[in-house]
N, C-alpha and C. Protein backbone atom coordinates (compact mmCIF):
# COMPACT_ATOMS: atom_id res chain seq x y z
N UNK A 1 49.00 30.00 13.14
CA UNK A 1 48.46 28.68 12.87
C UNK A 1 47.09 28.50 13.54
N UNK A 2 47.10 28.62 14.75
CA UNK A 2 45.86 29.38 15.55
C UNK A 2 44.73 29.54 15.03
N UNK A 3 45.17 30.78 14.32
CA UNK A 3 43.69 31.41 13.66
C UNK A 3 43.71 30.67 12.26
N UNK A 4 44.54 30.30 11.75
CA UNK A 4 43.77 29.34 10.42
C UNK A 4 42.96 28.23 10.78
N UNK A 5 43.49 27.40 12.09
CA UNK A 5 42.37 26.16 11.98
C UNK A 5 41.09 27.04 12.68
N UNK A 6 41.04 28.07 13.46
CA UNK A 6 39.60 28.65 14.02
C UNK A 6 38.75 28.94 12.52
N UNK A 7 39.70 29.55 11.73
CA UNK A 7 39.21 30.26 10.49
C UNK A 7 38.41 28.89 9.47
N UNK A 8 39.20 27.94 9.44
CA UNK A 8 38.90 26.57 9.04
C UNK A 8 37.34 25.70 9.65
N UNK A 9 37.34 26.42 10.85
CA UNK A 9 36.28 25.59 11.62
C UNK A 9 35.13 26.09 11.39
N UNK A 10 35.39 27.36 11.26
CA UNK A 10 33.85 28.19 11.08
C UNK A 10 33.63 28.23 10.04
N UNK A 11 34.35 28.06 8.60
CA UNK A 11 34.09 27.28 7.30
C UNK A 11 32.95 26.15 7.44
N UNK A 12 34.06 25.04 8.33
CA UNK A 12 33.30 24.17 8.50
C UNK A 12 31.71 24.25 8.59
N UNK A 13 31.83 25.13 9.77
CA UNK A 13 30.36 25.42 10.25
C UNK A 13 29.14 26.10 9.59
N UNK A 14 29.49 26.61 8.92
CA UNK A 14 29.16 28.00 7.82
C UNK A 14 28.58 27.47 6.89
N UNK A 15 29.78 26.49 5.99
CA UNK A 15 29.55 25.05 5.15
C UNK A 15 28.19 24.03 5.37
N UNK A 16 28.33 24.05 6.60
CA UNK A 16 27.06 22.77 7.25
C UNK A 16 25.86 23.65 7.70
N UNK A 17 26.02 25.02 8.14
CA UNK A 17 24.69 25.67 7.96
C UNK A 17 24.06 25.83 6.52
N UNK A 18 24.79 26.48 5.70
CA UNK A 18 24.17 26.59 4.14
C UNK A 18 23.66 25.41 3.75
N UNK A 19 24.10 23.60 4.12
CA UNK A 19 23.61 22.81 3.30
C UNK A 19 22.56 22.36 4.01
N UNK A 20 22.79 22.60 5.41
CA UNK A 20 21.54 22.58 6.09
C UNK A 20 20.35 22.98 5.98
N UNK A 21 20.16 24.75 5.07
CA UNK A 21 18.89 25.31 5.31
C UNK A 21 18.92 25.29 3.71
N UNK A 22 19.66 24.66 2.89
CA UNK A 22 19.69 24.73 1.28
C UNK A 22 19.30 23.05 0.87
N UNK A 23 20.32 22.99 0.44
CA UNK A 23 20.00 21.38 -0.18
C UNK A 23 19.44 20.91 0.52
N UNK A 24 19.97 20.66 2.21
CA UNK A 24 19.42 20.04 3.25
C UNK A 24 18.18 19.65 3.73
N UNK A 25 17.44 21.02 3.43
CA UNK A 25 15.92 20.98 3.65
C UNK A 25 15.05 20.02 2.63
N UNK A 26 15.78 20.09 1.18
CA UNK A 26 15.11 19.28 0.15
C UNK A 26 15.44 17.71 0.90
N UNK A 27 16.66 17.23 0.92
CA UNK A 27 16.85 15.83 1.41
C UNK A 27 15.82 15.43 2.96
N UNK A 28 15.64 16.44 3.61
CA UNK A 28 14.77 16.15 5.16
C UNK A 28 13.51 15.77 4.21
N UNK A 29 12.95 16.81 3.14
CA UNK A 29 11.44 16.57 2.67
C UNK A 29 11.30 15.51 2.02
N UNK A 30 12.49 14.90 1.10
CA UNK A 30 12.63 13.66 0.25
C UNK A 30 12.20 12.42 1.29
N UNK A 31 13.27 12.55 2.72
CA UNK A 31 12.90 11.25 4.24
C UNK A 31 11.69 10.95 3.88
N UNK A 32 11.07 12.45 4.61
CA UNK A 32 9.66 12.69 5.29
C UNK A 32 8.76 12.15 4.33
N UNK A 33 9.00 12.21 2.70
CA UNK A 33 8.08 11.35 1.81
C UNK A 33 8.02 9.77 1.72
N UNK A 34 9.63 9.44 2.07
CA UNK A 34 9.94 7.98 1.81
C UNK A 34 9.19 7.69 2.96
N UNK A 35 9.18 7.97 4.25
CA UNK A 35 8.14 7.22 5.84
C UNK A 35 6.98 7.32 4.97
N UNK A 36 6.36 8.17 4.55
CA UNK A 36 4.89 8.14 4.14
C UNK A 36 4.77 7.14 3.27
N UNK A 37 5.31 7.05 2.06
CA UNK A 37 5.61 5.85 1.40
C UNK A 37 5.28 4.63 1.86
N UNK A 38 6.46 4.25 3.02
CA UNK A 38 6.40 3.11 3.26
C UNK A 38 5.17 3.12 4.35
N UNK A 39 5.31 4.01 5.31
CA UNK A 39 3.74 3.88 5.89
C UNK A 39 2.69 3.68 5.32
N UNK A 40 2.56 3.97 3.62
CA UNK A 40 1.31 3.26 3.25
C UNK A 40 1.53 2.24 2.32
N UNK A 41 2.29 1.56 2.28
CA UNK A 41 2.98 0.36 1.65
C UNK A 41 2.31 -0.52 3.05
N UNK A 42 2.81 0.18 4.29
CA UNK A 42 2.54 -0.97 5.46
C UNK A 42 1.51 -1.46 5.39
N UNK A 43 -0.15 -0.16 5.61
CA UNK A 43 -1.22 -0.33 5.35
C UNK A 43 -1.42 -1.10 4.42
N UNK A 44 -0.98 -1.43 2.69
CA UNK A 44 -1.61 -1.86 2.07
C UNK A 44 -1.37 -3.41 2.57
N UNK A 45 -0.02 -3.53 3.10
CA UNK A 45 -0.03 -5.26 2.99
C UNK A 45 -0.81 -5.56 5.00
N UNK A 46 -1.33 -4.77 5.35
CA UNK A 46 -2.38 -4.59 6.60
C UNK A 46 -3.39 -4.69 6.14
N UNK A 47 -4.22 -4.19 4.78
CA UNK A 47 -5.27 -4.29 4.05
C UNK A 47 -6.05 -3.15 4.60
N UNK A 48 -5.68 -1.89 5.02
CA UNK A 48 -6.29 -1.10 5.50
C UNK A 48 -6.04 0.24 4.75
N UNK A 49 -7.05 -0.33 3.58
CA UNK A 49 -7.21 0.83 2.56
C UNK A 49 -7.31 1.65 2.69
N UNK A 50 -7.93 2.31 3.34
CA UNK A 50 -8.68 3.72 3.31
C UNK A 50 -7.21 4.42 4.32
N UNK A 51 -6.67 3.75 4.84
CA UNK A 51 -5.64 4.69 5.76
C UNK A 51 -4.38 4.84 4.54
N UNK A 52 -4.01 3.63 3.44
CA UNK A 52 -3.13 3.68 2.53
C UNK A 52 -3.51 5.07 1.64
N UNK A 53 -4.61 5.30 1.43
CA UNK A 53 -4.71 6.27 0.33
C UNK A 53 -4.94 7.52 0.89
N UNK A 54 -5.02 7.62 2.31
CA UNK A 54 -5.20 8.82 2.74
C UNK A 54 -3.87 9.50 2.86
N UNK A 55 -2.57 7.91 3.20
CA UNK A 55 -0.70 8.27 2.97
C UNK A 55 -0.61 8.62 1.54
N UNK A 56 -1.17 8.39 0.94
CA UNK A 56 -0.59 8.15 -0.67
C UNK A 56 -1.40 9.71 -1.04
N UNK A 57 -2.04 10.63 -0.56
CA UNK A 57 -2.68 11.72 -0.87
C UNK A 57 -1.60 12.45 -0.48
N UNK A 58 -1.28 12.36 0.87
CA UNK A 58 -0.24 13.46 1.32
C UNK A 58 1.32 12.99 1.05
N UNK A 59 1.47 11.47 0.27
CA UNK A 59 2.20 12.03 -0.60
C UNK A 59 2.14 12.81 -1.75
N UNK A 60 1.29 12.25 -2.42
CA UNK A 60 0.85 13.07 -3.80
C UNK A 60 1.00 14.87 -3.68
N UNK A 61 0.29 15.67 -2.74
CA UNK A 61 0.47 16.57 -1.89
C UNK A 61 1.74 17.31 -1.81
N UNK A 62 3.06 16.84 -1.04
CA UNK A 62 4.31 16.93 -1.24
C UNK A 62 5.26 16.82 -2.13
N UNK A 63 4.94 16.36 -3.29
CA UNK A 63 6.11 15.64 -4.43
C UNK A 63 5.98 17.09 -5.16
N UNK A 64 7.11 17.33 -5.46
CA UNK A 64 7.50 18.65 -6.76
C UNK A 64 6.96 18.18 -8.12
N UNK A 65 6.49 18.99 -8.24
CA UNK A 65 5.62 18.97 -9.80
C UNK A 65 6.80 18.24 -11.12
N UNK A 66 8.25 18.79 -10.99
CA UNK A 66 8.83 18.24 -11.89
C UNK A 66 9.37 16.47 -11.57
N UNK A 67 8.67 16.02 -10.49
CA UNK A 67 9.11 14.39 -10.12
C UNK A 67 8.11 13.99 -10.67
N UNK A 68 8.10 13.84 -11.86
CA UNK A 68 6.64 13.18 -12.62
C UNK A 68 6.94 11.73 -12.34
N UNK A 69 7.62 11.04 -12.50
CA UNK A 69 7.88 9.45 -12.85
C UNK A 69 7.66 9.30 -11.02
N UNK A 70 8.03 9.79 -10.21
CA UNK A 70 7.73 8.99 -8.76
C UNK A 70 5.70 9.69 -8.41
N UNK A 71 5.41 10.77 -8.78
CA UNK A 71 4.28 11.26 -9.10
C UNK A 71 3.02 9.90 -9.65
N UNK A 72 3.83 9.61 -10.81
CA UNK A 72 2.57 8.54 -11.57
C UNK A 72 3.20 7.00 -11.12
N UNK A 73 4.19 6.97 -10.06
CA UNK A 73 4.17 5.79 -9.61
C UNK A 73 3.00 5.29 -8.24
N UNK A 74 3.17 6.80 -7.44
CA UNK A 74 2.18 7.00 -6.15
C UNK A 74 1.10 6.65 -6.44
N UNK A 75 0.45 7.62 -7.69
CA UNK A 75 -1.05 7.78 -8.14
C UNK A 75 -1.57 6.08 -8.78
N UNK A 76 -0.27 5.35 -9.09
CA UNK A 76 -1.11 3.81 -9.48
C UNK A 76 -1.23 3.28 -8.14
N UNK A 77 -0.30 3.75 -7.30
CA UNK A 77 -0.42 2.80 -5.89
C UNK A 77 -1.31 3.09 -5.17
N UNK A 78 -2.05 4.45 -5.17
CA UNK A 78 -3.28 5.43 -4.82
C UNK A 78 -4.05 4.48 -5.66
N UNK A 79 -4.74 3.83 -7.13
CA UNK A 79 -5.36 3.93 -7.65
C UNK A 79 -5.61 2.26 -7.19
N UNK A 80 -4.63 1.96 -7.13
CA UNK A 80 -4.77 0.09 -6.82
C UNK A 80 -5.93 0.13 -5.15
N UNK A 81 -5.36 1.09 -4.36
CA UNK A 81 -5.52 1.22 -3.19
C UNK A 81 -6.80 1.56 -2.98
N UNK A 82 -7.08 2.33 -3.75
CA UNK A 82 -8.72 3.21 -3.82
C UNK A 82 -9.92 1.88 -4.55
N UNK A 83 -9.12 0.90 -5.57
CA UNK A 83 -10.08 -0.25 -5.81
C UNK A 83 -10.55 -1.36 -5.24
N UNK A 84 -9.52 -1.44 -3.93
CA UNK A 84 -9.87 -2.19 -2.76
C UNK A 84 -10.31 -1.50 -1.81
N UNK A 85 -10.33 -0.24 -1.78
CA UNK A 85 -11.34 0.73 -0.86
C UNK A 85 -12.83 0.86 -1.41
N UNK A 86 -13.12 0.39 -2.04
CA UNK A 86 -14.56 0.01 -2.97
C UNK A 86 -14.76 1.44 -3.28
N UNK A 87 -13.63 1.97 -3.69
CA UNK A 87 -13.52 3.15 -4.47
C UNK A 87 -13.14 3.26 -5.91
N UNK A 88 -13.88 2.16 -7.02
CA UNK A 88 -13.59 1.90 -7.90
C UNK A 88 -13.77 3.14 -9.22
N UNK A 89 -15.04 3.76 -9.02
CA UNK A 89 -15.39 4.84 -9.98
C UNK A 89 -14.30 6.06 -10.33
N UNK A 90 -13.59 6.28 -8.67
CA UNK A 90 -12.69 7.09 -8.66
C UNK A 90 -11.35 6.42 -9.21
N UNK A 91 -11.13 5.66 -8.96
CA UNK A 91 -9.62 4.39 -9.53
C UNK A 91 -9.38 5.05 -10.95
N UNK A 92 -10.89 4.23 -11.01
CA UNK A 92 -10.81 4.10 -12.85
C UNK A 92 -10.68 5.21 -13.33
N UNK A 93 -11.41 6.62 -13.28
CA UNK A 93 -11.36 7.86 -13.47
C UNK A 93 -9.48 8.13 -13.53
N UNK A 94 -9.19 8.15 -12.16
CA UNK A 94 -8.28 8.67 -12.18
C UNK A 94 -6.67 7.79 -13.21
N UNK A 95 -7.17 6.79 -12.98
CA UNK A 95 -6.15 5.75 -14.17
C UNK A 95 -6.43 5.83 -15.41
N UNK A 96 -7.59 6.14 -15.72
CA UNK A 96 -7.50 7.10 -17.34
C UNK A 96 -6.94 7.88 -17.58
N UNK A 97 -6.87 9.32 -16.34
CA UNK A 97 -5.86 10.05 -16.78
C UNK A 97 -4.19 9.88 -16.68
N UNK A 98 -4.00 9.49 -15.56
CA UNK A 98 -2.64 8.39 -15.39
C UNK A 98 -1.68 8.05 -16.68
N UNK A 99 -2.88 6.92 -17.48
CA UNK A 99 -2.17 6.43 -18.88
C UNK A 99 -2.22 7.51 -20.01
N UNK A 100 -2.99 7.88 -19.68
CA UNK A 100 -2.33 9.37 -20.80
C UNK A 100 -1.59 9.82 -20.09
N UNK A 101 -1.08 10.49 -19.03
CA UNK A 101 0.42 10.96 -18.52
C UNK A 101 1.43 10.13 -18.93
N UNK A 102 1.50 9.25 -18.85
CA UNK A 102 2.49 8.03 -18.65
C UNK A 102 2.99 8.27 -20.50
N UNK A 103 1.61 7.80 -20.81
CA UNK A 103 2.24 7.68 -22.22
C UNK A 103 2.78 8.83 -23.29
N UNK A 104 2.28 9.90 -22.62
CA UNK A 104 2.92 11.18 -23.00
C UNK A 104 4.41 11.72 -22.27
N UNK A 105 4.43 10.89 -21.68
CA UNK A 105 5.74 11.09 -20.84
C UNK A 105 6.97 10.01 -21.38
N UNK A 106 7.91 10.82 -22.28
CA UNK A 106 8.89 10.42 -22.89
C UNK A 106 9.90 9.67 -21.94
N UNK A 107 9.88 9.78 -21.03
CA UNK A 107 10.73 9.06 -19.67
C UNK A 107 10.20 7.95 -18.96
N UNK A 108 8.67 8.03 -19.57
CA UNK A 108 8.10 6.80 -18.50
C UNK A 108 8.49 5.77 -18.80
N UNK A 109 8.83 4.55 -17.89
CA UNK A 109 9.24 3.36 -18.38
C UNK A 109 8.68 2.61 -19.06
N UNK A 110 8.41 1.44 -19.90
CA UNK A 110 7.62 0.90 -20.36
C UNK A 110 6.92 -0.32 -19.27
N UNK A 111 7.30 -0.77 -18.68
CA UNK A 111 6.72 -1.59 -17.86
C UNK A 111 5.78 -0.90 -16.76
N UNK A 112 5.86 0.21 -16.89
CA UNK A 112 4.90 1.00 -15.93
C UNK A 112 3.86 1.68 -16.08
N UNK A 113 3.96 2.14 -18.05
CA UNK A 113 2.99 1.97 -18.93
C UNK A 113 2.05 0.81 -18.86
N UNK A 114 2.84 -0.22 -18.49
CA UNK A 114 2.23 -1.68 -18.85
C UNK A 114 0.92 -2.04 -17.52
N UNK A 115 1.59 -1.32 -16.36
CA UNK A 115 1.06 -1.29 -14.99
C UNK A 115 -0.02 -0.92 -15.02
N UNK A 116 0.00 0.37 -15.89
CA UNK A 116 -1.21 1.40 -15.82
C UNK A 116 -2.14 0.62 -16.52
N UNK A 117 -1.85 0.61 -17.52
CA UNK A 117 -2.87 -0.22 -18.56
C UNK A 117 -3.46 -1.01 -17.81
N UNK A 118 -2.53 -2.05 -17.45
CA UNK A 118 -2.94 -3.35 -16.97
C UNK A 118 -4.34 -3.16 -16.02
N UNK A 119 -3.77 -2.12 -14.96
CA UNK A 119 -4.45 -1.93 -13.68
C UNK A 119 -6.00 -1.21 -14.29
N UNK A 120 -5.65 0.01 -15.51
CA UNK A 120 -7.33 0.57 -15.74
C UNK A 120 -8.26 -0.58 -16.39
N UNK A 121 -7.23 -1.23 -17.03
CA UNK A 121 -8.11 -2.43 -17.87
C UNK A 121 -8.99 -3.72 -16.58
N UNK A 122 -8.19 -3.83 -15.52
CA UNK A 122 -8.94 -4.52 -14.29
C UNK A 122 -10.07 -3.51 -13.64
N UNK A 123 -9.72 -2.36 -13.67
CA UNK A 123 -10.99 -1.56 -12.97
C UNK A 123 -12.44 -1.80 -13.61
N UNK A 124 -11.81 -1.66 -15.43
CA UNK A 124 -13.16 -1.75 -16.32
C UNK A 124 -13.61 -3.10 -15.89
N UNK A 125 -13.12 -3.92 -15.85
CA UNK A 125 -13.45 -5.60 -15.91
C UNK A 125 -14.42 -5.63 -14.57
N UNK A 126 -13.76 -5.03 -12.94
CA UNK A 126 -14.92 -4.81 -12.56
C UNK A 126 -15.82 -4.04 -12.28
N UNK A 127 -15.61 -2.65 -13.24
CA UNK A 127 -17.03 -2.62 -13.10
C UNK A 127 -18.02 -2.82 -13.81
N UNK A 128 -17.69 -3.05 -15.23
CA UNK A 128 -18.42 -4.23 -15.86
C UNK A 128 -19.21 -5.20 -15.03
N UNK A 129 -18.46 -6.24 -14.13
CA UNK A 129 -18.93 -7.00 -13.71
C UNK A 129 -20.33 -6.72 -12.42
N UNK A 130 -19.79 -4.89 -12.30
CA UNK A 130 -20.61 -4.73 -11.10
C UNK A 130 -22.11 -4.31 -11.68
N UNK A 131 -21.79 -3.52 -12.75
CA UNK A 131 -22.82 -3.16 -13.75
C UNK A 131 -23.45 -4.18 -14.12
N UNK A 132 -23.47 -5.39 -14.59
CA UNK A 132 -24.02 -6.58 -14.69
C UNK A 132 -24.89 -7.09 -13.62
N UNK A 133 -24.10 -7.35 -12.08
CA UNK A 133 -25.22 -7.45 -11.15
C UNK A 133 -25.80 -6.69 -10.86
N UNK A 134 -26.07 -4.93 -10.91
CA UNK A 134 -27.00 -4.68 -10.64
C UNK A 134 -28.19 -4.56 -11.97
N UNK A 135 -28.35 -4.94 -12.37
CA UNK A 135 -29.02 -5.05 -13.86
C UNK A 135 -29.00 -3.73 -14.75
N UNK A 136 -28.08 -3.40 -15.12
CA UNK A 136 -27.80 -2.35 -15.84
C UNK A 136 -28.09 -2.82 -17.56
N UNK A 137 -28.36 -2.40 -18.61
CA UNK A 137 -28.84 -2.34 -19.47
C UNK A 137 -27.43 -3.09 -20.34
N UNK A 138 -27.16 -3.45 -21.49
CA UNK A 138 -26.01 -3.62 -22.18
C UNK A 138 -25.23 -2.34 -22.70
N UNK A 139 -26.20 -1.70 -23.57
CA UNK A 139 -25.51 -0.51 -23.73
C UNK A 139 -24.70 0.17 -22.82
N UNK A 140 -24.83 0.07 -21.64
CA UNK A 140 -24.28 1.24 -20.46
C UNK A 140 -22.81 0.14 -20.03
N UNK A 141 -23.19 -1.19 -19.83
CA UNK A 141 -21.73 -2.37 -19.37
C UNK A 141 -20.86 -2.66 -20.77
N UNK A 142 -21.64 -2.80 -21.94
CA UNK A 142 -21.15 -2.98 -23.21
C UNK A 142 -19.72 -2.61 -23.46
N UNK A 143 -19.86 -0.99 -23.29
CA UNK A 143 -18.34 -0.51 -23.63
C UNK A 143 -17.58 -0.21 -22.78
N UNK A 144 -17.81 -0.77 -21.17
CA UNK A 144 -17.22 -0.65 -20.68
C UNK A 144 -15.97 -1.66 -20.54
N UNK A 145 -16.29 -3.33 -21.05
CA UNK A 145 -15.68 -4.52 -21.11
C UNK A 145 -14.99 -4.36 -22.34
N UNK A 146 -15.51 -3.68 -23.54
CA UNK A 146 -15.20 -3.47 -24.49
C UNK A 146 -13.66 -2.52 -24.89
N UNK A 147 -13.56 -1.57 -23.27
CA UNK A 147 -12.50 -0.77 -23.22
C UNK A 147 -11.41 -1.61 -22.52
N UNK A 148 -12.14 -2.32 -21.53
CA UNK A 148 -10.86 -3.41 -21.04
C UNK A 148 -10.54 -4.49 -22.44
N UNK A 149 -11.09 -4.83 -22.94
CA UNK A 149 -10.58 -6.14 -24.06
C UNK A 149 -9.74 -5.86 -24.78
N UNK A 150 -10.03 -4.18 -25.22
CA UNK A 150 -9.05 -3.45 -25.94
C UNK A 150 -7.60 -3.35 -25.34
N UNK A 151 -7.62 -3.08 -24.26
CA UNK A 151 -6.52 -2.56 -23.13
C UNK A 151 -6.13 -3.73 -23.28
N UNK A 152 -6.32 -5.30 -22.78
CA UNK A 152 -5.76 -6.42 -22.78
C UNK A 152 -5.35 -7.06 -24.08
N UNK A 153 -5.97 -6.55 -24.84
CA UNK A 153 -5.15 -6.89 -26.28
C UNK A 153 -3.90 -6.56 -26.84
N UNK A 154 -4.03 -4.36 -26.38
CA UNK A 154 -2.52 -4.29 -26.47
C UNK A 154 -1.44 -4.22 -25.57
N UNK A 155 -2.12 -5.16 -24.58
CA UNK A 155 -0.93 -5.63 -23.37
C UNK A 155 -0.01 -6.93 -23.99
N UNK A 156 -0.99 -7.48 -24.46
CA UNK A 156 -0.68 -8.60 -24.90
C UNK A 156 0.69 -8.70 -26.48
N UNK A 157 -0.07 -7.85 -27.33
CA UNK A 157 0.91 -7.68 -28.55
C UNK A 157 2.05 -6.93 -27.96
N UNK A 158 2.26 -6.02 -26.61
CA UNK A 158 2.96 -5.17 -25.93
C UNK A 158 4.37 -6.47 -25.65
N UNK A 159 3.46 -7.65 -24.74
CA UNK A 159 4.24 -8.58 -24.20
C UNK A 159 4.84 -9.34 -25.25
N UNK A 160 4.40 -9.31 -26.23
CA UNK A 160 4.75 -10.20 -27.50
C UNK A 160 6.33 -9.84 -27.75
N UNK A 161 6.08 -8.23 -27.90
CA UNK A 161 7.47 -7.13 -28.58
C UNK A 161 8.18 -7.62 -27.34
N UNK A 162 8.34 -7.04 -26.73
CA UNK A 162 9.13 -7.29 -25.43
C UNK A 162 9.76 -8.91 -25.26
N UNK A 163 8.88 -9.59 -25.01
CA UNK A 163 9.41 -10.77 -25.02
C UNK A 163 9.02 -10.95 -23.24
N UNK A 164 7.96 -10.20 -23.14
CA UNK A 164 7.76 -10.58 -21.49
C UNK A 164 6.42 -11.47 -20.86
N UNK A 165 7.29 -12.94 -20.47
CA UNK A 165 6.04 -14.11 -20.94
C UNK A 165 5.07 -14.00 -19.52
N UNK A 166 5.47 -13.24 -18.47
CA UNK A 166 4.64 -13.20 -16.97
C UNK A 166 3.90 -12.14 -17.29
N UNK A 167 3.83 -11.25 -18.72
CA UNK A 167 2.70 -10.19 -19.19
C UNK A 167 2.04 -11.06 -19.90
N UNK A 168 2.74 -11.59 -21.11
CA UNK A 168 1.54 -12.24 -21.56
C UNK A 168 0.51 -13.44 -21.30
N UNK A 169 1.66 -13.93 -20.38
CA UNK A 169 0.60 -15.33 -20.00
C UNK A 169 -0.97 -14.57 -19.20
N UNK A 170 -0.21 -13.27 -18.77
CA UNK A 170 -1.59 -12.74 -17.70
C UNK A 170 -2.70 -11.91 -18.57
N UNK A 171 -1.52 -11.59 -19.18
CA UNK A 171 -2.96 -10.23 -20.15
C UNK A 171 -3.50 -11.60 -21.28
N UNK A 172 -3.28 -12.62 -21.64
CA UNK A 172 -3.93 -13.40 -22.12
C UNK A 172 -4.93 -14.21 -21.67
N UNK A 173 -4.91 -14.65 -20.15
CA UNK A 173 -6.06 -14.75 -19.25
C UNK A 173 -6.75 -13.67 -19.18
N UNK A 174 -6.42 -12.49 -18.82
CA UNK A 174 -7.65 -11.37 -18.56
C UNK A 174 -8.15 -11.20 -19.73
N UNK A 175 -7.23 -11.16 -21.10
CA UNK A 175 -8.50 -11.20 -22.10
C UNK A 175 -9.39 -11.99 -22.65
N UNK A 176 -8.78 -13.71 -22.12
CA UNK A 176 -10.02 -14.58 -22.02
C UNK A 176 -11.42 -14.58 -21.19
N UNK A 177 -10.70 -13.76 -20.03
CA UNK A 177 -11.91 -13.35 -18.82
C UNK A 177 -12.91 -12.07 -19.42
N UNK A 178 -12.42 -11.33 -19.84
CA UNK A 178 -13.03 -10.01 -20.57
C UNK A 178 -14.16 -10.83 -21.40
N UNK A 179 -14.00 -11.36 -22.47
CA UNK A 179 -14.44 -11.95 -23.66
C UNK A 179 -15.41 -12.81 -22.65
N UNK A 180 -15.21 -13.72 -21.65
CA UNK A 180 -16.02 -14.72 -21.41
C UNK A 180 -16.99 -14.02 -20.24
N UNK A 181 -17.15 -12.80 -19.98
CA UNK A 181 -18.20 -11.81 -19.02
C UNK A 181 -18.91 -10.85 -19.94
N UNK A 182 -18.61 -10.67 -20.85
CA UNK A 182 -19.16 -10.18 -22.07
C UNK A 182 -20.31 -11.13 -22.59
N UNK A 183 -19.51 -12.58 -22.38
CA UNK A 183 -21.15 -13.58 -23.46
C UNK A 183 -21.63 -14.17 -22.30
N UNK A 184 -20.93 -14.12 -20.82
CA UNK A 184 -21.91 -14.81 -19.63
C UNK A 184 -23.71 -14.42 -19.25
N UNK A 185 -24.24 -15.31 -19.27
CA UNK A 185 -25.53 -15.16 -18.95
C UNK A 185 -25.69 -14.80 -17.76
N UNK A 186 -26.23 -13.96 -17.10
CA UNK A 186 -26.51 -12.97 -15.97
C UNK A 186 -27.03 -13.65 -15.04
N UNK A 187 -27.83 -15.02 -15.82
CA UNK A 187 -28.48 -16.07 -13.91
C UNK A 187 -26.33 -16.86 -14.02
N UNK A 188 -25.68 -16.85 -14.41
CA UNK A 188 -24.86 -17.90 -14.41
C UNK A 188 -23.53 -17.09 -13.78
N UNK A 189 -23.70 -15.07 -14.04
CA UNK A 189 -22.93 -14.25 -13.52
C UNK A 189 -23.31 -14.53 -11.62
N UNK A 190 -24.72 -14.46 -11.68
CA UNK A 190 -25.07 -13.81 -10.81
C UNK A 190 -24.84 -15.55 -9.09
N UNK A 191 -24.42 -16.51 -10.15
CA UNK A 191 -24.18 -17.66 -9.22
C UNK A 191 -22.70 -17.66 -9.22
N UNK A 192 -21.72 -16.42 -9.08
CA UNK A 192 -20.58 -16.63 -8.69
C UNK A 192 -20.11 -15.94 -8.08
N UNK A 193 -19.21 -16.17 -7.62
CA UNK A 193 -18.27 -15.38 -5.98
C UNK A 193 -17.69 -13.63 -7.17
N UNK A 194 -17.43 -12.54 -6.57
CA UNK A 194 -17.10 -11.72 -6.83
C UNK A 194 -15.78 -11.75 -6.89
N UNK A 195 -14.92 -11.42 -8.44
CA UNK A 195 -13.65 -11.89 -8.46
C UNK A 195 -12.64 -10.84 -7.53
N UNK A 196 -11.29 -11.70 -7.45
CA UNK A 196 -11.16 -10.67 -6.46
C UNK A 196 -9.53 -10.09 -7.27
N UNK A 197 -9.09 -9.13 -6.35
CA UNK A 197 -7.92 -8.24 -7.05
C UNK A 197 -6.80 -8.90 -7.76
């Protein structure tokens, strides 16, 4: 009897080494992502951008290539993060490619589609608006407002299908805002506060 429970124990043990240096190691690296996570979750509601996206890199960094859906959730929270880091050129860049992932991605949710959109269509809006104050030509701001109006239009017919009225009431303001920075006169741009996120 003896030697079955010894025999039993080192099972035990044997058991808890293998899941230790097997599965185990994946669940320690999964933690070690969630602290980073929320460590730059902390930063963002600290407002200390530039330390959020430097967490949100080394998550990006760590995540397995086949976790696409927590992958293009980071990279919007990277991308939100980088537009209040007056890192807008890069945002927008990188949230172009984003919504083509997303939308090529048969698993992505739709409301997160909706995120992306939402969020590249605010990047265009400002930098439209930034392109405007520094006196940039029309041609060069033109299509840039022109790509957000688009984006807010099919947020909007998006919110329609759905039936989701806290999308459309919003993507129906931003596409009144789009439309009304498009025909604003530049002394009448240039007498207002810089909108904010």
């Amino acid at each position: 009897m003896r030697i079955l429970l010894i025999v039993a124990w080192l099972f035990v043990g044997l058991g808890g080494l293998i899941y230790h240096f097997g599965p185990g190691q994946d669940r320690m690296e999964m933690d070690r992502i969630d602290r980073i996570i929320t460590n730059a979750r902390h930063h963002v509601s600290e407002k200390n951008w530039e330390q959020a996206v430097e967490q949100y890199d080394t998550v990006l960094a760590s995540l397995p290539a086949e976790n696409k859906t927590q992958i293009h959730k980071v990279t919007l929270e990277k991308s939100k993060a980088q537009m209040m880091a007056k890192k807008l050129p890069e945002a927008r860049k990188a949230l172009e490619t984003l919504l083509q992932d997303v939308r090529n991605n048969k698993e992505a949710d739709a409301a997160l589609v909706a995120d992306v959109q939402a969020t590249l269509a605010n990047s265009q809006y400002y930098m439209t608006w930034l392109m405007r104050l520094e006196g940039l030509p029309e041609e060069q701001w033109k299509p840039e407002i022109e790509a957000a109006r688009q984006h807010y239009t099919q947020l909007v017919n998006t919110a329609k299908k759905s039936g989701d009225k806290e999308l459309l009431e919003r993507s129906k303001e931003d596409l009144e805002s789009s439309i009304r920075l498009a025909r604003m006169d530049l002394s009448e741009l240039q007498g207002l506060p810089l909108p904010s996120q």
